[in-house]
C-alpha atoms as a PDB file:
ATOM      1  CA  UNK A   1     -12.256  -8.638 -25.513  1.00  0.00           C
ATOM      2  CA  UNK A   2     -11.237 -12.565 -24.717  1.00  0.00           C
ATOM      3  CA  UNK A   3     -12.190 -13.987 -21.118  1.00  0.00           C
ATOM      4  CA  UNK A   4      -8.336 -14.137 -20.701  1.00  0.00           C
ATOM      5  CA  UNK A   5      -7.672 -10.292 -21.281  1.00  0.00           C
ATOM      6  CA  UNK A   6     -10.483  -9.465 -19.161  1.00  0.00           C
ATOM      7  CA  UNK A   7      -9.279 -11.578 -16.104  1.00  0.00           C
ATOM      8  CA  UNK A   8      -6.024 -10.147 -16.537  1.00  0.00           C
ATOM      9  CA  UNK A   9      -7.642  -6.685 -16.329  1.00  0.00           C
ATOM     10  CA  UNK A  10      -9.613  -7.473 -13.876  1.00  0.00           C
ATOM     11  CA  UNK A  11      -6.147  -8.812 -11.639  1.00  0.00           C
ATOM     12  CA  UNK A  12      -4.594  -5.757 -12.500  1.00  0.00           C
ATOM     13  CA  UNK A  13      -7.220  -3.576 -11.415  1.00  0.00           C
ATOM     14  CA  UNK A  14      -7.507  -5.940  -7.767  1.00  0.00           C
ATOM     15  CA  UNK A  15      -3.768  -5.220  -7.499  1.00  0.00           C
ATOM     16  CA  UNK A  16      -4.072  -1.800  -7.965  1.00  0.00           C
ATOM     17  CA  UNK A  17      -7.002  -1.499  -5.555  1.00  0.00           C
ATOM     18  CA  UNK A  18      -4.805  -3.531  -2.839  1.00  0.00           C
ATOM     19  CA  UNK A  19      -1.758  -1.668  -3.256  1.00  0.00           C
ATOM     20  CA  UNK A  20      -4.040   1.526  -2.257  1.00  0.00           C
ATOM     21  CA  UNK A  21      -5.242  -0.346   0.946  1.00  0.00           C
ATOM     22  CA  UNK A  22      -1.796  -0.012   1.444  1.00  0.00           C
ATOM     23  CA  UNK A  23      -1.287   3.260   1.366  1.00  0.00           C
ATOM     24  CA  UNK A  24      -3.987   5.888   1.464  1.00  0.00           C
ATOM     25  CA  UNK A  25      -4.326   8.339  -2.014  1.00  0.00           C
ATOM     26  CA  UNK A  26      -2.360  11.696  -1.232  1.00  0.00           C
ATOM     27  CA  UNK A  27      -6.087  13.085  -1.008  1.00  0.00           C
ATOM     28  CA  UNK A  28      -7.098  11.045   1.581  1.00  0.00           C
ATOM     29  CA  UNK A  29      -3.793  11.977   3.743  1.00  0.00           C
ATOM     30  CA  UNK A  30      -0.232  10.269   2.775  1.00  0.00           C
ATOM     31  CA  UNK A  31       1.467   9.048   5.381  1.00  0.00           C
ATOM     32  CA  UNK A  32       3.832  11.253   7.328  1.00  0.00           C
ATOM     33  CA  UNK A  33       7.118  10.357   8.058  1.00  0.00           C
ATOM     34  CA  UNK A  34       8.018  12.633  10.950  1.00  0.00           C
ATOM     35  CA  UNK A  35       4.537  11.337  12.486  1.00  0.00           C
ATOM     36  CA  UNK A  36       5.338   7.752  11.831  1.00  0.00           C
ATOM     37  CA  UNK A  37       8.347   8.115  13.546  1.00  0.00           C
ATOM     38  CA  UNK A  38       7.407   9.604  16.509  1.00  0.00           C
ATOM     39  CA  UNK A  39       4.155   7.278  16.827  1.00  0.00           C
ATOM     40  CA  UNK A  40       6.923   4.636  16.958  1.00  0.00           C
ATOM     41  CA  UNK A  41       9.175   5.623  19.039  1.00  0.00           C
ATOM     42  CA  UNK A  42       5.420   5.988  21.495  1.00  0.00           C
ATOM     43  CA  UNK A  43       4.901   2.681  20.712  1.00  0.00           C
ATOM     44  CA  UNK A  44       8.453   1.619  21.516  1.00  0.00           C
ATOM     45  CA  UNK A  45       8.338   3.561  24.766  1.00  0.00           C
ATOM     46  CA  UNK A  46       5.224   1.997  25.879  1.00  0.00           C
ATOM     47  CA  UNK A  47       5.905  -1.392  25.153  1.00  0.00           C
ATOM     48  CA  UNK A  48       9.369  -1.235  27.037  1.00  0.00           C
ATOM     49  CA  UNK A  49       7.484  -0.369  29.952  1.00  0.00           C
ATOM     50  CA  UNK A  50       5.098  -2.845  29.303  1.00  0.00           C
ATOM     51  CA  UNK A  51       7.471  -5.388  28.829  1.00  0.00           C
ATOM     52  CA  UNK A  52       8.976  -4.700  32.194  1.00  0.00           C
ATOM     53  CA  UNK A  53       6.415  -4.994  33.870  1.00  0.00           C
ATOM     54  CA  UNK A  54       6.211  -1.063  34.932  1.00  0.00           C
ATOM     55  CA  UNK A  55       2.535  -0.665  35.506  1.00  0.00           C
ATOM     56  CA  UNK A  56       2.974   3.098  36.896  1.00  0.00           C
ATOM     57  CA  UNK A  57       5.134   3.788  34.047  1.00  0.00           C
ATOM     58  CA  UNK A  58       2.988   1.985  31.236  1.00  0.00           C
ATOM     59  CA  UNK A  59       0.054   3.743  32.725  1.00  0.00           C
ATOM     60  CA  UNK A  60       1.462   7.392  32.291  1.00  0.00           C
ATOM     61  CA  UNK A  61       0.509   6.545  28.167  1.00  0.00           C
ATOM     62  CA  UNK A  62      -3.158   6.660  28.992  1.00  0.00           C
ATOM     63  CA  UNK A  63      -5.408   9.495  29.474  1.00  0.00           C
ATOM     64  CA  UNK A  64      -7.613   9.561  31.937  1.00  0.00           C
ATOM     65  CA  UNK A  65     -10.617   9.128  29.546  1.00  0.00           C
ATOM     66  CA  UNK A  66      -9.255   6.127  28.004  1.00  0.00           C
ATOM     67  CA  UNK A  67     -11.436   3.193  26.621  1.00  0.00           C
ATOM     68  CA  UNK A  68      -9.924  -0.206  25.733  1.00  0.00           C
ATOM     69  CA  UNK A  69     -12.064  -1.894  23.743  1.00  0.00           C
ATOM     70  CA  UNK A  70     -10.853  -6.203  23.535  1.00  0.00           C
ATOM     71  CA  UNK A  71     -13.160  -8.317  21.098  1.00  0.00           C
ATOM     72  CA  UNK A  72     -13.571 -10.721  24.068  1.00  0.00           C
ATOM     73  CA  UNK A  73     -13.086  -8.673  27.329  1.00  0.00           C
ATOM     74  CA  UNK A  74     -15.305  -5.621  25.603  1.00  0.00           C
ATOM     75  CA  UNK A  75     -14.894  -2.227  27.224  1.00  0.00           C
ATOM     76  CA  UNK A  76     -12.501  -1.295  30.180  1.00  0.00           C
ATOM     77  CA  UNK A  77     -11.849   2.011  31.449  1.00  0.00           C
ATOM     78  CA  UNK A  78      -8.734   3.266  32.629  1.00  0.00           C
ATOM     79  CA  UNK A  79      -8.919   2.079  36.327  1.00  0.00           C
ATOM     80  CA  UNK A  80      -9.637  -1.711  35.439  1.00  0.00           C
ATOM     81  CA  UNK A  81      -6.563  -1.472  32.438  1.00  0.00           C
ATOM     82  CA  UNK A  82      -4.372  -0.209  35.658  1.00  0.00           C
ATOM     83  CA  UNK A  83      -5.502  -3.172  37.526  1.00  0.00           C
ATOM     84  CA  UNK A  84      -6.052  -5.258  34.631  1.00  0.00           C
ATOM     85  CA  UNK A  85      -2.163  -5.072  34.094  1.00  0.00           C
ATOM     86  CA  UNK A  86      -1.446  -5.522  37.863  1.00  0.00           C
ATOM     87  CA  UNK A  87      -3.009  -8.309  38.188  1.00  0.00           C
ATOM     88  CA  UNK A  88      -1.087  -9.514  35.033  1.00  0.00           C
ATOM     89  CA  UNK A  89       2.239  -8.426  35.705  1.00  0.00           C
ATOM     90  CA  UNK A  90       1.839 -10.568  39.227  1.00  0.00           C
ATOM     91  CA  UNK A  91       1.376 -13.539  37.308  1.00  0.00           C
ATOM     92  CA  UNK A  92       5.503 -13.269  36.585  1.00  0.00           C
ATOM     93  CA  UNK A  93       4.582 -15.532  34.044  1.00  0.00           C
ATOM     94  CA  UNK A  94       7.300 -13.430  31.476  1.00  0.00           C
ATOM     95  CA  UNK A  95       4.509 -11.946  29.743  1.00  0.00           C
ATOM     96  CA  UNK A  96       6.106 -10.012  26.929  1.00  0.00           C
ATOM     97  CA  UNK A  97       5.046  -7.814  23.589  1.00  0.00           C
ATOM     98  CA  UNK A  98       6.976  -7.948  20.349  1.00  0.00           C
ATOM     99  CA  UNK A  99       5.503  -5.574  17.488  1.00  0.00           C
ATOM    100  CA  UNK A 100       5.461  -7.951  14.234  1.00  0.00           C
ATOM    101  CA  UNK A 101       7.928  -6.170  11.766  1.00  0.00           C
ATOM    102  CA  UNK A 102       6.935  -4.200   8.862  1.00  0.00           C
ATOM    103  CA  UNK A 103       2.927  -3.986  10.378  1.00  0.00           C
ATOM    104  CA  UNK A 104       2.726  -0.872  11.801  1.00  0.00           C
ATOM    105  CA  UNK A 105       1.227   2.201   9.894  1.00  0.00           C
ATOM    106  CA  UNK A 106       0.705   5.903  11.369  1.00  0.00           C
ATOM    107  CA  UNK A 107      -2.134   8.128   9.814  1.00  0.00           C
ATOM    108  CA  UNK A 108      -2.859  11.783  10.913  1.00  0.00           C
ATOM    109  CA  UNK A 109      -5.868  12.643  12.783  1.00  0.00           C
ATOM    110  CA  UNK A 110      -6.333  16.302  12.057  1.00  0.00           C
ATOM    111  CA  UNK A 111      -6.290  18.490  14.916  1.00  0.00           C
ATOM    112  CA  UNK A 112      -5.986  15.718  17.590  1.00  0.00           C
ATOM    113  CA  UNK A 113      -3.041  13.260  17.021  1.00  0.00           C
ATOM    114  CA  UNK A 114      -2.891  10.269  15.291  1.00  0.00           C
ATOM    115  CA  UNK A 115      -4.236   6.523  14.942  1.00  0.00           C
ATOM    116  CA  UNK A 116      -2.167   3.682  14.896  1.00  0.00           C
ATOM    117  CA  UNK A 117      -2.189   0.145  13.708  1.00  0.00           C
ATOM    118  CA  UNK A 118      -0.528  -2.846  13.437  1.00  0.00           C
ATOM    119  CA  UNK A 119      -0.021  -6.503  14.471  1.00  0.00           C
ATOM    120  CA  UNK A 120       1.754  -7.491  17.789  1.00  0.00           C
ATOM    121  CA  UNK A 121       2.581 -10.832  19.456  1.00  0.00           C
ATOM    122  CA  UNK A 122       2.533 -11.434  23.076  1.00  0.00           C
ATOM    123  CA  UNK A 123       4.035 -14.651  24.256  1.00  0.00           C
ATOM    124  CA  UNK A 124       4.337 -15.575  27.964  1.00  0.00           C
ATOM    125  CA  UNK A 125       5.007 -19.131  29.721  1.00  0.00           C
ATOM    126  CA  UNK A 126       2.466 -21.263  30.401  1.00  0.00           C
ATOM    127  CA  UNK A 127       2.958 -25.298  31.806  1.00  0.00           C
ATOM    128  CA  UNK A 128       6.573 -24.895  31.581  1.00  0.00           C
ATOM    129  CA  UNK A 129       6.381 -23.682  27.508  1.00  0.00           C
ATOM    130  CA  UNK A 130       6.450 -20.497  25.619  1.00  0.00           C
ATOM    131  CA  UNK A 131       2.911 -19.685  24.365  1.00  0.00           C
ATOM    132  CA  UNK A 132       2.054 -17.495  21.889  1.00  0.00           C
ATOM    133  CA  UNK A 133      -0.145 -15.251  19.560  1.00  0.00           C
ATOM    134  CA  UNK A 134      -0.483 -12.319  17.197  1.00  0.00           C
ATOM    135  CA  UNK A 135      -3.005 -10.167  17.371  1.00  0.00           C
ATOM    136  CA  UNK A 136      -4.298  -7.119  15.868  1.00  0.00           C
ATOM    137  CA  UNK A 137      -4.693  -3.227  17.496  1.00  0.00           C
ATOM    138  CA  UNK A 138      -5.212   0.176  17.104  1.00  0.00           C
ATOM    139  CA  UNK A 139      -4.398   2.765  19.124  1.00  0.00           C
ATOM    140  CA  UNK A 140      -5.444   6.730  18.871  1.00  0.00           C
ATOM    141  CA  UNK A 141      -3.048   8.936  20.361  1.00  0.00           C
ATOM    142  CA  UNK A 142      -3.514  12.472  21.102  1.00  0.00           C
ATOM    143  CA  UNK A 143      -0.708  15.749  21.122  1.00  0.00           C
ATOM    144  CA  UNK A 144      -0.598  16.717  23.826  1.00  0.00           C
ATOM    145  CA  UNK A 145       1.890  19.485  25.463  1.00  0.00           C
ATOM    146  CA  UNK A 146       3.713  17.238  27.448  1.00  0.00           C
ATOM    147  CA  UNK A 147       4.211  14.793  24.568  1.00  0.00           C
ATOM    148  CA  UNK A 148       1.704  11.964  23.204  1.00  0.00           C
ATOM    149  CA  UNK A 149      -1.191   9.773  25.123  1.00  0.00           C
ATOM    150  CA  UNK A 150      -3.228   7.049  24.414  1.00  0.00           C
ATOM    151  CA  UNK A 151      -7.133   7.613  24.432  1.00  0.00           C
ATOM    152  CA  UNK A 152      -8.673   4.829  22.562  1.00  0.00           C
ATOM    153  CA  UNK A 153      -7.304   0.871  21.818  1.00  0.00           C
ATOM    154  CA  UNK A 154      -8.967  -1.590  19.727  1.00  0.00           C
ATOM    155  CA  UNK A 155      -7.313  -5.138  20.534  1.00  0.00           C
ATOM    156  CA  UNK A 156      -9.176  -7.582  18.181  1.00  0.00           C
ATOM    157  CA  UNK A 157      -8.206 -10.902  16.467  1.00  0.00           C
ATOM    158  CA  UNK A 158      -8.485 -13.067  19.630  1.00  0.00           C
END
């Protein structure tokens, strides 16, 4: 076979093996549209909170057994994200949380819940000008009776 046929195979078969990065082989678990939609609307609900700066309200997403895991803060528990976010929401500094369009994807978690990910960008005011940044997470969230929690975050890309 010519080196040009082969390359081109060989881009096809890349292609194909991103496009399944994508989205997971029915085997593996295809992505659920009910779930997606409700993990969104979670993720909507939280961040409104968030973005008003309801710390008892935010809070009410997070089990008691959460762990927050931040690539440069490491591991918090659930009483320092409480006062983690106090602290921050004092700052009135406009701190806000936008999720980037088109980045978020649901999968099940058999008998438990589901794991989310995604890109998000926080900007807040600093010295009188917006300042910025998008950063990647992933949040498990487990069924619960009373409707959907957060128990584990993975905020990494800082």
């Amino acid at each position: 076979m010519p080196l040009s046929r082969i390359a081109m195979a060989l881009a096809v078969f890349s292609m194909i093996g991103c496009a399944t990065t994508q989205q997971p082989a029915a085997k593996h678990g295809s992505p659920d549209a009910k779930l997606h939609a409700e993990i969104a609307a979670a993720d909507t609900a939280l961040f409104e909170r968030f973005n008003a700066h309801d710390t008892d309200g935010l809070m009410q997403f997070f089990s008691d057994d959460l762990e927050f895991y931040h690539d440069s803060g490491g591991l918090v528990r659930r009483a320092e994200v409480d006062g983690g976010f106090r602290k921050m929401f004092e700052q009135n500094n406009g701190i806000r949380r936008d999720l980037v369009p088109g980045t978020l994807r649901v999968y099940p978690i058999p008998n438990y819940g589901a794991m989310e990910l995604g890109s998000h960008r926080f900007c807040h005011v600093e010295n009188g000008k917006n300042d910025c940044g998008v950063f990647e997470f992933a949040q498990v969230w487990k069924r619960t009776g009373n409707g959907w929690i957060i128990t584990r975050v993975l905020s990494y890309g800082h």
